[in-house]
C-alpha atoms as a PDB file:
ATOM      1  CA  UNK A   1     -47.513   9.392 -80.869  1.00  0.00           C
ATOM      2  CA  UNK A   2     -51.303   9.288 -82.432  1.00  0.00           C
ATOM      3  CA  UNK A   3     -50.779   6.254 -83.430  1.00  0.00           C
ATOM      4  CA  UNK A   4     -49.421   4.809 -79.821  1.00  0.00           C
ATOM      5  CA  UNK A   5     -53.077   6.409 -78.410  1.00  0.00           C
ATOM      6  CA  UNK A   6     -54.843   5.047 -80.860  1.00  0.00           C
ATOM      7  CA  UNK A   7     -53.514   1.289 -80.243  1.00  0.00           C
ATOM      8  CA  UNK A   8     -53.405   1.926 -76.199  1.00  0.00           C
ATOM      9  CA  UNK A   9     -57.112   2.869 -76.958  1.00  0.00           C
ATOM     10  CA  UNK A  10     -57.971  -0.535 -78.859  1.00  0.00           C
ATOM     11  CA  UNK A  11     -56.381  -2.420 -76.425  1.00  0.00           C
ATOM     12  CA  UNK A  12     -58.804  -1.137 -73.190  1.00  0.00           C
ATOM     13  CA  UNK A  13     -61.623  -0.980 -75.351  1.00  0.00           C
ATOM     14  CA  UNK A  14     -61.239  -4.669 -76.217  1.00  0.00           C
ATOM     15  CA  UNK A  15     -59.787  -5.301 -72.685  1.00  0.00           C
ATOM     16  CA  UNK A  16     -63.851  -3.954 -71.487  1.00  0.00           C
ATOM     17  CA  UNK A  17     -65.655  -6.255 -74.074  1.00  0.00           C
ATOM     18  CA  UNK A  18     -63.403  -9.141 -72.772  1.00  0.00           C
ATOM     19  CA  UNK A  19     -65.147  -8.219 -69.332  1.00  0.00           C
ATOM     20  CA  UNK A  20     -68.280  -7.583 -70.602  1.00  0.00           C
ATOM     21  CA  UNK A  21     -69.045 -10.332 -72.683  1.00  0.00           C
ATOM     22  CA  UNK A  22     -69.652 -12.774 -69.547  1.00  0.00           C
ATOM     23  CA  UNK A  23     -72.248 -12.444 -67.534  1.00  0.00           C
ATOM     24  CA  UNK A  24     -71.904 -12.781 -63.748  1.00  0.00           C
ATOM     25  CA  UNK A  25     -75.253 -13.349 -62.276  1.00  0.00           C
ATOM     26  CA  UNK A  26     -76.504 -15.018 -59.361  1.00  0.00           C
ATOM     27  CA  UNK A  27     -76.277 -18.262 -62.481  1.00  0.00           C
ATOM     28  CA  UNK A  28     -73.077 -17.654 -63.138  1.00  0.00           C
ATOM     29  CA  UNK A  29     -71.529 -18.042 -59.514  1.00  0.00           C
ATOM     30  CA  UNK A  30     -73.775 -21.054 -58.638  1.00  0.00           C
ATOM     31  CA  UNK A  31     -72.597 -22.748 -61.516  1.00  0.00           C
ATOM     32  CA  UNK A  32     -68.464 -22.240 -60.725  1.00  0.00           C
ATOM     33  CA  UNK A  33     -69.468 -23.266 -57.095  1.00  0.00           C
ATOM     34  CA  UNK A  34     -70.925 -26.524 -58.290  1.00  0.00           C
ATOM     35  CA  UNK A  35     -67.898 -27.107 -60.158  1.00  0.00           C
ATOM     36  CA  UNK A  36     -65.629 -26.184 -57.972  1.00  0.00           C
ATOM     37  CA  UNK A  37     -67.359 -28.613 -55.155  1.00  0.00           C
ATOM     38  CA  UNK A  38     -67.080 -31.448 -57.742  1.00  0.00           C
ATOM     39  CA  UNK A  39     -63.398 -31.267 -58.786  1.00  0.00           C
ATOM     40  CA  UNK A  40     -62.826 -31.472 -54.838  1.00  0.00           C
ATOM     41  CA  UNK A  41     -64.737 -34.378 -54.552  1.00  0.00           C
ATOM     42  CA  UNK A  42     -62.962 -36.258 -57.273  1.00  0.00           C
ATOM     43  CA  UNK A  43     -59.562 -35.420 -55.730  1.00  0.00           C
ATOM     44  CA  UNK A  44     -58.260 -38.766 -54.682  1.00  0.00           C
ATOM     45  CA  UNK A  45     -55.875 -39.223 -51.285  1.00  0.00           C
ATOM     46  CA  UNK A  46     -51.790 -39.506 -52.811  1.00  0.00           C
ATOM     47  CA  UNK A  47     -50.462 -42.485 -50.744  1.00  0.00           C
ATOM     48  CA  UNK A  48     -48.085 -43.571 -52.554  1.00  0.00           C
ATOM     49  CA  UNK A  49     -44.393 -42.571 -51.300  1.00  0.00           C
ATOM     50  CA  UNK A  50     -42.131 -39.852 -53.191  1.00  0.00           C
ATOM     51  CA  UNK A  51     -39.499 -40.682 -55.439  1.00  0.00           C
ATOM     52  CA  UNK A  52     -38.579 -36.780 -55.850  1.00  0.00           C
ATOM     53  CA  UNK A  53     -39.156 -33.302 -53.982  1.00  0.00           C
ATOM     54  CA  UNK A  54     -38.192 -29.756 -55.450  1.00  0.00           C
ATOM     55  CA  UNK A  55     -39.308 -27.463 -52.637  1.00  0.00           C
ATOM     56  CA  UNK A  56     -39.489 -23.880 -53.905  1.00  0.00           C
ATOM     57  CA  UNK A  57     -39.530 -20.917 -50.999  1.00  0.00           C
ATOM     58  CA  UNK A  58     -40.672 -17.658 -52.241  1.00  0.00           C
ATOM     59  CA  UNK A  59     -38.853 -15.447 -49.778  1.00  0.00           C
ATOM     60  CA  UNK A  60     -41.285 -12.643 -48.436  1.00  0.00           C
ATOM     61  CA  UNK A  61     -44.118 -14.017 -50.849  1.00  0.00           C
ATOM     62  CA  UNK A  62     -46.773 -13.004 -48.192  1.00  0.00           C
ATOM     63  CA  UNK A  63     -51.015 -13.147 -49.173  1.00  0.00           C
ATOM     64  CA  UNK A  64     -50.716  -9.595 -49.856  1.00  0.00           C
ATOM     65  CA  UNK A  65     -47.996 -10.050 -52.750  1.00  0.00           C
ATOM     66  CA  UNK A  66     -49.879 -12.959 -53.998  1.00  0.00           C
ATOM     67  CA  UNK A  67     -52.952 -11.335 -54.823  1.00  0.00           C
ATOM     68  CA  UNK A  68     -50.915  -8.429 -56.355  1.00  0.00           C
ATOM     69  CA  UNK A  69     -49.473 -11.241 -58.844  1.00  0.00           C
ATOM     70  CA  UNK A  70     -53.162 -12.826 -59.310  1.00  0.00           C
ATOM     71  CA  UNK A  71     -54.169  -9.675 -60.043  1.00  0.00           C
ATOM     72  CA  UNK A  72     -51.635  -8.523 -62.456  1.00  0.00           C
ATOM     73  CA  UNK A  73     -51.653 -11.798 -64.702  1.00  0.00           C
ATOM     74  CA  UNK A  74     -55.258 -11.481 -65.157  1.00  0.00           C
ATOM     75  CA  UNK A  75     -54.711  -8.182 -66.024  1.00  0.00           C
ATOM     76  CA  UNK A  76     -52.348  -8.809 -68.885  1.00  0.00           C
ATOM     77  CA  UNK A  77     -55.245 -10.962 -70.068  1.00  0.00           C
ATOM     78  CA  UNK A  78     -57.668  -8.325 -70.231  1.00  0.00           C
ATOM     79  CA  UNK A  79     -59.753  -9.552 -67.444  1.00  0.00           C
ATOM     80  CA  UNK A  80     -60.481  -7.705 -64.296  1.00  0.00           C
ATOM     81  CA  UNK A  81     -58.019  -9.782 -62.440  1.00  0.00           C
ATOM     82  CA  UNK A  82     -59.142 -11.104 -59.044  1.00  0.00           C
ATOM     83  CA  UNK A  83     -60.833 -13.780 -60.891  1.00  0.00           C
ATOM     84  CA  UNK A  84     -57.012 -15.166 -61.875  1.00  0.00           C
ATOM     85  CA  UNK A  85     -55.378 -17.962 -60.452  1.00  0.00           C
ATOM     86  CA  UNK A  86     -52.179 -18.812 -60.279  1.00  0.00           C
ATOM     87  CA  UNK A  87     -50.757 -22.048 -61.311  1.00  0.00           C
ATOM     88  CA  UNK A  88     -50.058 -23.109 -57.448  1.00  0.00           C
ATOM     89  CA  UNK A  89     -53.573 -22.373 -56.583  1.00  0.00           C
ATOM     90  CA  UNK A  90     -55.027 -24.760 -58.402  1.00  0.00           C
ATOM     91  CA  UNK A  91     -52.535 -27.682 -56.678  1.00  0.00           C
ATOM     92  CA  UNK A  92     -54.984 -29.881 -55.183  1.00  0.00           C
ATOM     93  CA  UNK A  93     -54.046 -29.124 -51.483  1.00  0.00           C
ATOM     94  CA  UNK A  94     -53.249 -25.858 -50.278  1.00  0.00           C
ATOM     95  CA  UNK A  95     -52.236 -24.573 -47.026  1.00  0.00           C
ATOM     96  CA  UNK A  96     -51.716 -21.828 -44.949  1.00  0.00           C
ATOM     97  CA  UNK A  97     -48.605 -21.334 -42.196  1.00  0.00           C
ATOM     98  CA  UNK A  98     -48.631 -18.698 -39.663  1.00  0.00           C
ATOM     99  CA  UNK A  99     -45.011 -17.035 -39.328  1.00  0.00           C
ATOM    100  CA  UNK A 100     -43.621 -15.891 -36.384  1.00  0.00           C
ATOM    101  CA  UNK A 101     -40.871 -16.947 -34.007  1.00  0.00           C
ATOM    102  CA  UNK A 102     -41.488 -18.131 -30.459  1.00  0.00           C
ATOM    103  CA  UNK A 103     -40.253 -14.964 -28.843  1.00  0.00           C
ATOM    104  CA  UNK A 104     -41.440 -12.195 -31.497  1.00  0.00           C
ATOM    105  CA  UNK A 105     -44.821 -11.924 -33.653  1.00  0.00           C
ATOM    106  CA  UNK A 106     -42.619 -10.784 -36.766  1.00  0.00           C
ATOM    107  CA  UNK A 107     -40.148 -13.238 -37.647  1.00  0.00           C
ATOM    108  CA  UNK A 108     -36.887 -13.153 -40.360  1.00  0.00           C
ATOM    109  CA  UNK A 109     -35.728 -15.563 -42.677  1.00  0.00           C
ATOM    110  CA  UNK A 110     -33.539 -17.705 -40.117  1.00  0.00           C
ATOM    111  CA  UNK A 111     -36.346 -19.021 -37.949  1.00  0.00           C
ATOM    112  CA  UNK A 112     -39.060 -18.978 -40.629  1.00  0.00           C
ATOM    113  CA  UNK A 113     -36.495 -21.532 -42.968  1.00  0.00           C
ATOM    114  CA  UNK A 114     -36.214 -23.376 -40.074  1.00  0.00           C
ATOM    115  CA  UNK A 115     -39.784 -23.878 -39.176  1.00  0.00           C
ATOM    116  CA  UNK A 116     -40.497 -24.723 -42.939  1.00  0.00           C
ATOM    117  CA  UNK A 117     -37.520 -26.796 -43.533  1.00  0.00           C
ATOM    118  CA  UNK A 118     -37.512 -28.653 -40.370  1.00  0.00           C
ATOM    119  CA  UNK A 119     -41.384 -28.520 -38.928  1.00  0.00           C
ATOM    120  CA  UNK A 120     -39.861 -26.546 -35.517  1.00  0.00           C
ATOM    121  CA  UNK A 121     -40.622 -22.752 -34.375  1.00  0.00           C
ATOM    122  CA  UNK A 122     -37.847 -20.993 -32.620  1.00  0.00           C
ATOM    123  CA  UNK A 123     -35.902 -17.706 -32.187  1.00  0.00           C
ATOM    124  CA  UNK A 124     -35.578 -14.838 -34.169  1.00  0.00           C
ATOM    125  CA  UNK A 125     -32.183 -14.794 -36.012  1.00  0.00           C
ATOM    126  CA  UNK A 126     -31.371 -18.540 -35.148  1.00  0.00           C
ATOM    127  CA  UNK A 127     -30.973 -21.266 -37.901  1.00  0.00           C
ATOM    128  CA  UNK A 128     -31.540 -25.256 -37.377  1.00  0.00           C
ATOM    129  CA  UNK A 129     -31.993 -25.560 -33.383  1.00  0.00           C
ATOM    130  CA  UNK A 130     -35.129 -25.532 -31.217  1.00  0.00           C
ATOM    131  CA  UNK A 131     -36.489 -22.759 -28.778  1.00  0.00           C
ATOM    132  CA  UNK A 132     -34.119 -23.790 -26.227  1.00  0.00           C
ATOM    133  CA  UNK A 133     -31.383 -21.605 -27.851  1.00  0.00           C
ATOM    134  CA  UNK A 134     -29.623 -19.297 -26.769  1.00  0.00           C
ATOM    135  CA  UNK A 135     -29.144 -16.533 -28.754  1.00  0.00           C
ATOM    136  CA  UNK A 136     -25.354 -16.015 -29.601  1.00  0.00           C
ATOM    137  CA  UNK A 137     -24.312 -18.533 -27.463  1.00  0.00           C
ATOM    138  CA  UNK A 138     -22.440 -21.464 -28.539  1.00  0.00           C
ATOM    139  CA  UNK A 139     -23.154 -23.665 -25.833  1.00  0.00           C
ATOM    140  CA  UNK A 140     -26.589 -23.975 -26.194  1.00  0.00           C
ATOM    141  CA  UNK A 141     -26.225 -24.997 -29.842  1.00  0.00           C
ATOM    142  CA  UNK A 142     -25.758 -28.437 -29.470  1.00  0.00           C
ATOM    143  CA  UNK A 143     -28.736 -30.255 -27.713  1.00  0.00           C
ATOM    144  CA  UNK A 144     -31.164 -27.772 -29.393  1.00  0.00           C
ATOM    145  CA  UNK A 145     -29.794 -29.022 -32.820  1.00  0.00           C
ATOM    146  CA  UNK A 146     -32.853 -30.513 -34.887  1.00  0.00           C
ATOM    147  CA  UNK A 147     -32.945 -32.128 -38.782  1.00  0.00           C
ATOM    148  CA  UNK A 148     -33.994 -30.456 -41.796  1.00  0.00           C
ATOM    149  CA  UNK A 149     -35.711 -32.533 -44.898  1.00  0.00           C
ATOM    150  CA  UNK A 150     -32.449 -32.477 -46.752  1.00  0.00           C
ATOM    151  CA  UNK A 151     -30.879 -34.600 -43.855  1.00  0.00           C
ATOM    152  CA  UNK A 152     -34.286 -36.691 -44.385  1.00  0.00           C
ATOM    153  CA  UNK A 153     -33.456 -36.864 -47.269  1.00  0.00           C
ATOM    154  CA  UNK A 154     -30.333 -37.911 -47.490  1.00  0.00           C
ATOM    155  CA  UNK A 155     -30.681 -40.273 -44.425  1.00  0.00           C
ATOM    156  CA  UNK A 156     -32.993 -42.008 -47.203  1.00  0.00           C
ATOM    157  CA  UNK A 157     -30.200 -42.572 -49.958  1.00  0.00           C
ATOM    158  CA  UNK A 158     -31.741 -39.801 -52.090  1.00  0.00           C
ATOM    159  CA  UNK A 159     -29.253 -37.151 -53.984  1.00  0.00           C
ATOM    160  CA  UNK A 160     -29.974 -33.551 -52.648  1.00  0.00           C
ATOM    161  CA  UNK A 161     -29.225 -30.548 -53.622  1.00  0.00           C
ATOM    162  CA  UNK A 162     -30.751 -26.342 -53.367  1.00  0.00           C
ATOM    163  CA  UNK A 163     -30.452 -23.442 -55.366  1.00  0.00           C
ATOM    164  CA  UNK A 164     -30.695 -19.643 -54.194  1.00  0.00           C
ATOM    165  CA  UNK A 165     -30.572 -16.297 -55.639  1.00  0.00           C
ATOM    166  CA  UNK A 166     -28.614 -15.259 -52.244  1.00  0.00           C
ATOM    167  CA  UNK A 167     -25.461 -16.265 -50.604  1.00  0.00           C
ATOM    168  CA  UNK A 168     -25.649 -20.097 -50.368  1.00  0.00           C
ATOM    169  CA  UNK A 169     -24.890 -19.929 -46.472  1.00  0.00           C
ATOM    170  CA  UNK A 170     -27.793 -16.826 -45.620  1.00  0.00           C
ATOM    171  CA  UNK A 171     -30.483 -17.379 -43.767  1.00  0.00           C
ATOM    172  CA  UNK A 172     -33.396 -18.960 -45.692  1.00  0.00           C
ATOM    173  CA  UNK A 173     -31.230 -21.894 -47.067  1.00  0.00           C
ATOM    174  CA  UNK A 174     -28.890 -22.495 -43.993  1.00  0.00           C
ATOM    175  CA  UNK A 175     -31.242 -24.485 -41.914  1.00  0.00           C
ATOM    176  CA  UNK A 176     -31.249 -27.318 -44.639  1.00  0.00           C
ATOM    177  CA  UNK A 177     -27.888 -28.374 -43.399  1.00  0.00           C
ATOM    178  CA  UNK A 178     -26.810 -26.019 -40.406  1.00  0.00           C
ATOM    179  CA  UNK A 179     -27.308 -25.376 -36.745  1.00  0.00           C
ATOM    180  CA  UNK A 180     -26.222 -22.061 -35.972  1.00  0.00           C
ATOM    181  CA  UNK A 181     -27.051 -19.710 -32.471  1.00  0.00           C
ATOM    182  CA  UNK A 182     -27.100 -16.929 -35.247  1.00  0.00           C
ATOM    183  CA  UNK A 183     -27.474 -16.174 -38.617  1.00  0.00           C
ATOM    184  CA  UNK A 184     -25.051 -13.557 -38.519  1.00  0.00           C
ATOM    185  CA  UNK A 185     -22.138 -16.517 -38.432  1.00  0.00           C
ATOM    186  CA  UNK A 186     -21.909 -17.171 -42.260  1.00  0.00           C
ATOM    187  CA  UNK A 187     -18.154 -17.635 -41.935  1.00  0.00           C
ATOM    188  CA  UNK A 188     -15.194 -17.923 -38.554  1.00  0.00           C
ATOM    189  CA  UNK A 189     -14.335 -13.997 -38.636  1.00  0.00           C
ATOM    190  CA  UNK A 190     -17.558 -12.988 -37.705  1.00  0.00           C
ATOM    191  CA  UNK A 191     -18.225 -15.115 -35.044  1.00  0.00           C
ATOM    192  CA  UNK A 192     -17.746 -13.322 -31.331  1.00  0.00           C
ATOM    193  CA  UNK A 193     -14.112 -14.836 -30.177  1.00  0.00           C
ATOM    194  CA  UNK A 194     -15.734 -16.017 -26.824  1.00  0.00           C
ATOM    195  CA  UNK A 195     -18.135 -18.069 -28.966  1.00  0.00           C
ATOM    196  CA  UNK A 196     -15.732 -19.737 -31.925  1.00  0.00           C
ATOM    197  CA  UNK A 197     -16.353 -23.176 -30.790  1.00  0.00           C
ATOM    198  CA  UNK A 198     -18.798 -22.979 -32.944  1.00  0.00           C
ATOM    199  CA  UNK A 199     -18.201 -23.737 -36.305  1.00  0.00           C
ATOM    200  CA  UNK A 200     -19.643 -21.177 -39.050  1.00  0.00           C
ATOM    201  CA  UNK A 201     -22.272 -21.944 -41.252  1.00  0.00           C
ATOM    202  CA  UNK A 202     -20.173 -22.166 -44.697  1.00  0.00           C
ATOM    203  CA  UNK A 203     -17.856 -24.010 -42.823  1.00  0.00           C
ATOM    204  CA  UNK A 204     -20.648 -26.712 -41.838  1.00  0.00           C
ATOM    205  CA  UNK A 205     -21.493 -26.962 -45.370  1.00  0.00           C
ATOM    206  CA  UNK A 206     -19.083 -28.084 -46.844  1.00  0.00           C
ATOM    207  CA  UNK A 207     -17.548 -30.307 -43.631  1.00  0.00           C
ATOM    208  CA  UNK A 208     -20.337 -31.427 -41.800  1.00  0.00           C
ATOM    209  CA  UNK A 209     -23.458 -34.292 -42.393  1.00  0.00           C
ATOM    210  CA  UNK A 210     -25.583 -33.308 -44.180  1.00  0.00           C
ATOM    211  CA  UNK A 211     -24.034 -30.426 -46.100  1.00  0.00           C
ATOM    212  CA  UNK A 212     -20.995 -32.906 -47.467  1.00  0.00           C
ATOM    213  CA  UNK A 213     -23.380 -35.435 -49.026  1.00  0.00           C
ATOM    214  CA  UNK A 214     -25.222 -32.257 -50.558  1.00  0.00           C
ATOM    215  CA  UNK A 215     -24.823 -33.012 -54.770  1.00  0.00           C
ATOM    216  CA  UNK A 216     -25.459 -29.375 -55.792  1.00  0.00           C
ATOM    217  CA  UNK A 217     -24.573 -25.783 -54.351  1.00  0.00           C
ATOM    218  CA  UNK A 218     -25.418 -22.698 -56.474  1.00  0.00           C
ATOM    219  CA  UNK A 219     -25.668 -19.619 -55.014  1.00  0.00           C
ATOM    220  CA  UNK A 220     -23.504 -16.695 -53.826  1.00  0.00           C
ATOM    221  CA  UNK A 221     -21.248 -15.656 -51.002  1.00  0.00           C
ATOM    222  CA  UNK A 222     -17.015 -16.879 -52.118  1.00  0.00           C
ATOM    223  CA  UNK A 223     -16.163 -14.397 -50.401  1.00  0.00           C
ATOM    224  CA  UNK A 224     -17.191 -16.969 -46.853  1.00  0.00           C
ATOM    225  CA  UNK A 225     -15.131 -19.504 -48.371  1.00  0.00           C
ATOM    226  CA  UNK A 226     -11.600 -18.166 -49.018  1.00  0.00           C
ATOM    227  CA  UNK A 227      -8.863 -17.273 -46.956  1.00  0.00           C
ATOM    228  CA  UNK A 228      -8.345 -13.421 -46.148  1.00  0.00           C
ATOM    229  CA  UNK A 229      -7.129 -11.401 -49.259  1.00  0.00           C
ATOM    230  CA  UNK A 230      -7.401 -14.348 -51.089  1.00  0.00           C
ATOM    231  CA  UNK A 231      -8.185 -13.248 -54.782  1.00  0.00           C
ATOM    232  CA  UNK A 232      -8.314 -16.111 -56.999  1.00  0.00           C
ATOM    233  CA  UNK A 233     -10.848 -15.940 -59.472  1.00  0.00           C
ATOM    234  CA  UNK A 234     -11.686 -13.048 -61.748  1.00  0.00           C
ATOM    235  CA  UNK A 235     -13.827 -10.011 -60.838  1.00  0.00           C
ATOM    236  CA  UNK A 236     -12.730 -11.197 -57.038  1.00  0.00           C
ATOM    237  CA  UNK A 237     -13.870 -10.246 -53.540  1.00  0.00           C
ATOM    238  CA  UNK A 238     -11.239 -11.064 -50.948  1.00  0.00           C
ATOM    239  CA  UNK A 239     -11.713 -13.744 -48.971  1.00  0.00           C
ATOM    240  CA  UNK A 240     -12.542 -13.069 -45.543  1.00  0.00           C
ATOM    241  CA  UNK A 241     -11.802 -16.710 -43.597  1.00  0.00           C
ATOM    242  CA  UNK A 242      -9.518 -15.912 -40.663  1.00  0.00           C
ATOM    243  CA  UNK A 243      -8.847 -19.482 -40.709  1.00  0.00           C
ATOM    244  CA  UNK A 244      -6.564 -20.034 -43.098  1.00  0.00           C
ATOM    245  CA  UNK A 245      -9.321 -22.521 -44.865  1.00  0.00           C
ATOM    246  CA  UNK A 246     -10.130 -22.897 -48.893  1.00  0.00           C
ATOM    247  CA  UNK A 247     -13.914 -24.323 -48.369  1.00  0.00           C
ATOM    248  CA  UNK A 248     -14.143 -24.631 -52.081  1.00  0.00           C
ATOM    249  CA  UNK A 249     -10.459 -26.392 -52.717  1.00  0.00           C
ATOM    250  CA  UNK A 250     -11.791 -28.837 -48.886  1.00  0.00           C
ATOM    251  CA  UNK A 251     -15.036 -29.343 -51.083  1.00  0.00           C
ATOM    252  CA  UNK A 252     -13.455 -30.564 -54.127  1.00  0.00           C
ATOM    253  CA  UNK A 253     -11.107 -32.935 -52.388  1.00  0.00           C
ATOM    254  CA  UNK A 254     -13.864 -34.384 -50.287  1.00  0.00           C
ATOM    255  CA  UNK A 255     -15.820 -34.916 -53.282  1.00  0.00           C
ATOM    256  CA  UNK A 256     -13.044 -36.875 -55.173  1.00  0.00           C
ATOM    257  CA  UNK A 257     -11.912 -38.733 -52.032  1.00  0.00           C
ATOM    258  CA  UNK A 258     -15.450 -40.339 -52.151  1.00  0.00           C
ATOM    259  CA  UNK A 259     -14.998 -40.891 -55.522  1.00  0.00           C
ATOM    260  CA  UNK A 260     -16.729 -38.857 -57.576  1.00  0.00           C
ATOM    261  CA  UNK A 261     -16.070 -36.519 -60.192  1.00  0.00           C
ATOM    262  CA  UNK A 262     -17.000 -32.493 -58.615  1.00  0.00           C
ATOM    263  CA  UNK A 263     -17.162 -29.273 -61.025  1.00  0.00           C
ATOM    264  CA  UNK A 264     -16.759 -25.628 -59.317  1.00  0.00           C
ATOM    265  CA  UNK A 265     -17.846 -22.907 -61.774  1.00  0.00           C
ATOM    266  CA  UNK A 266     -17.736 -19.109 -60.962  1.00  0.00           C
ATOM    267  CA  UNK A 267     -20.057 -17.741 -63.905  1.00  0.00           C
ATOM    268  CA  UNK A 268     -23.195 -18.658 -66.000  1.00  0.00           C
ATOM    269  CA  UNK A 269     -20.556 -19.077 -69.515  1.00  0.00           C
ATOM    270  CA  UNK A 270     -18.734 -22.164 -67.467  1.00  0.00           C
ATOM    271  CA  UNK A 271     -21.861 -23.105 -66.187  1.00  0.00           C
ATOM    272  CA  UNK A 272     -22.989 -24.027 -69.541  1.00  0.00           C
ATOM    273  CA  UNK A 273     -20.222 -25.994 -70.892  1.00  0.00           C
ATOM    274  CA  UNK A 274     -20.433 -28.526 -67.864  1.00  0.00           C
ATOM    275  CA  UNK A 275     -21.274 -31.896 -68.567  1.00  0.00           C
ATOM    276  CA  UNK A 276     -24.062 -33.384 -66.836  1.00  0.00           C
ATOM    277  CA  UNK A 277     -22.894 -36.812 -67.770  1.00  0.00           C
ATOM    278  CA  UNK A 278     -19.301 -37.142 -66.173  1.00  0.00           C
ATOM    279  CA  UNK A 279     -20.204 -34.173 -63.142  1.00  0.00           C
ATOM    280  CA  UNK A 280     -21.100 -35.951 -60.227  1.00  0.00           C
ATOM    281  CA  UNK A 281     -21.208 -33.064 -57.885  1.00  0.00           C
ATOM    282  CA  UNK A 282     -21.240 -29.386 -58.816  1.00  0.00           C
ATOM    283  CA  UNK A 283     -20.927 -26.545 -56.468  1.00  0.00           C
ATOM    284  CA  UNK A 284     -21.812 -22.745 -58.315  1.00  0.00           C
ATOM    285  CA  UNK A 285     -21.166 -20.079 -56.364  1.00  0.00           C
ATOM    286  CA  UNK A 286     -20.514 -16.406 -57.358  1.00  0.00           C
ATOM    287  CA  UNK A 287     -20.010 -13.096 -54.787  1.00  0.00           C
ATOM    288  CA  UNK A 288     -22.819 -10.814 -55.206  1.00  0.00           C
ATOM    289  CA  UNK A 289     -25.297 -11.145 -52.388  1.00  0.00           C
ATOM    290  CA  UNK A 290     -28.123 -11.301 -55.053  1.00  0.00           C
ATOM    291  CA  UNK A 291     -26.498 -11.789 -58.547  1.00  0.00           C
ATOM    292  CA  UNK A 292     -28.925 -12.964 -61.209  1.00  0.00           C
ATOM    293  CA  UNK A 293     -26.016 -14.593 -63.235  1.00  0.00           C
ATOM    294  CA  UNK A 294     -27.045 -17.975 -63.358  1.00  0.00           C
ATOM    295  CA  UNK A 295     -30.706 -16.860 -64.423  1.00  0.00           C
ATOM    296  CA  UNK A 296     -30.844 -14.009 -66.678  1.00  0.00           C
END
């Protein structure tokens, strides 16, 4: 135990002669200002077109938990910390966005995925339509529909594809390819009987444009995706469909109708013996609303 205070001693004592050993006078801060003005100068307007987009969303990642990361990582280098940046910050353009939803100053995931995937403000709790929904009805879904950059995407001959650490039909990645009058309607048996004209959001995926020319699903959620009591894979969740539908068993065969060669895998061991080479498609899904399977 000496010897642990000892060492935890060391380290602050040569974490304050990191700080020290710069000085930060009125020199100092003219000097980074000069710089920083110059490397903004030299930035040169990107005109060319984009062969490839990954788009990351950092769910909740507000200013206030982004200067708690800045602060930490220049922490764990023995610096004070606010002086940190983070690898995004030094992109050459940054932006801000203002979330809320047309109707309420704090928004959710639904309408703030929609408004980042698909450049439109709208309702709380609604997923891919305009402000011209109705919330919960079904009838107002269809002319406030509007496109998401994965449709864009696809409309230009490009593969797509998303990744999430939450069911693959929740809120934050269901505008890309859905158009829903809530996000509560993830799958048929939740949806109000008055208002099942509508088709569900896993549903969409996997049968509608753009969600059927999507390359690769990972996520979670089965459960969305398989008949009631359905129990076919190991560690299972019932399915809860009222339908009668297998989404996964409707995505494989649409895949192979079109001619290509789909892999479903249910864990991160499967996930690693799948060849890139021959899979065409591959669709990863397991139940747990966050499970950090396919990442730890």
């Amino acid at each position: 135990m000496a010897q642990y205070h000892i060492y935890c001693v060391a380290i602050l004592l040569i974490g304050l002669l990191l700080r020290s050993s710069t000085s930060q006078d009125a020199n100092f801060w003219i000097q980074e200002a000069q710089e920083t003005l110059q490397r903004a100068i030299k930035i040169q307007p990107i005109t060319n077109v984009a062969k490839n987009i990954i788009y990351f969303v950092g769910d909740g990642m507000s200013i206030s938990t982004i200067t708690a990361a800045r602060i930490m990582k220049g922490q764990l280098k023995g610096k004070l910390g606010e002086e940190e940046k983070l690898s995004f910050e030094s992109f050459p353009y940054v932006s801000l966005a203002k979330t809320y939803t047309t109707d309420k100053q704090v928004p959710d995931s639904a309408a703030t995925a929609t408004a980042l995937q698909c450049g439109v403000k709208s309702k709380y709790f609604t997923v891919g339509v305009d402000d011209s929904i109705i919330f919960e009805q079904c009838s107002s879904v269809e002319k406030a529909k509007v496109e998401s950059i994965l449709k864009w995407a696809a409309d230009a001959g490009k593969s797509t594809g998303f990744v999430t650490t939450a069911r693959v039909t929740h809120a934050t990645p269901a505008p890309l390819y859905a158009h829903s009058a809530s996000r509560k309607w993830e799958y048929d048996a939740i949806i109000p009987v008055g208002e099942r004209a509508c088709k569900d959001i896993a549903a969409q995926l996997v049968e509608d444009y753009p969600g059927n020319n999507i390359s690769v699903i990972m996520g979670g959620g089965w459960s969305f995706f398989l008949p009631e009591n359905d129990t076919i894979f190991l560690n299972p969740a019932p399915g809860q469909r009222e339908d009668g539908k297998n989404l996964i068993d409707d995505w494989m065969d649409l895949k192979r109708r079109a001619g290509n060669q789909p892999v479903f895998v249910a864990d991160k061991s499967t996930l690693a013996r799948v060849d890139a080479a021959t899979a065409d498609c591959l669709m990863g899904m397991k139940q747990l609303y966050r499970d950090k399977g396919w990442i730890c």
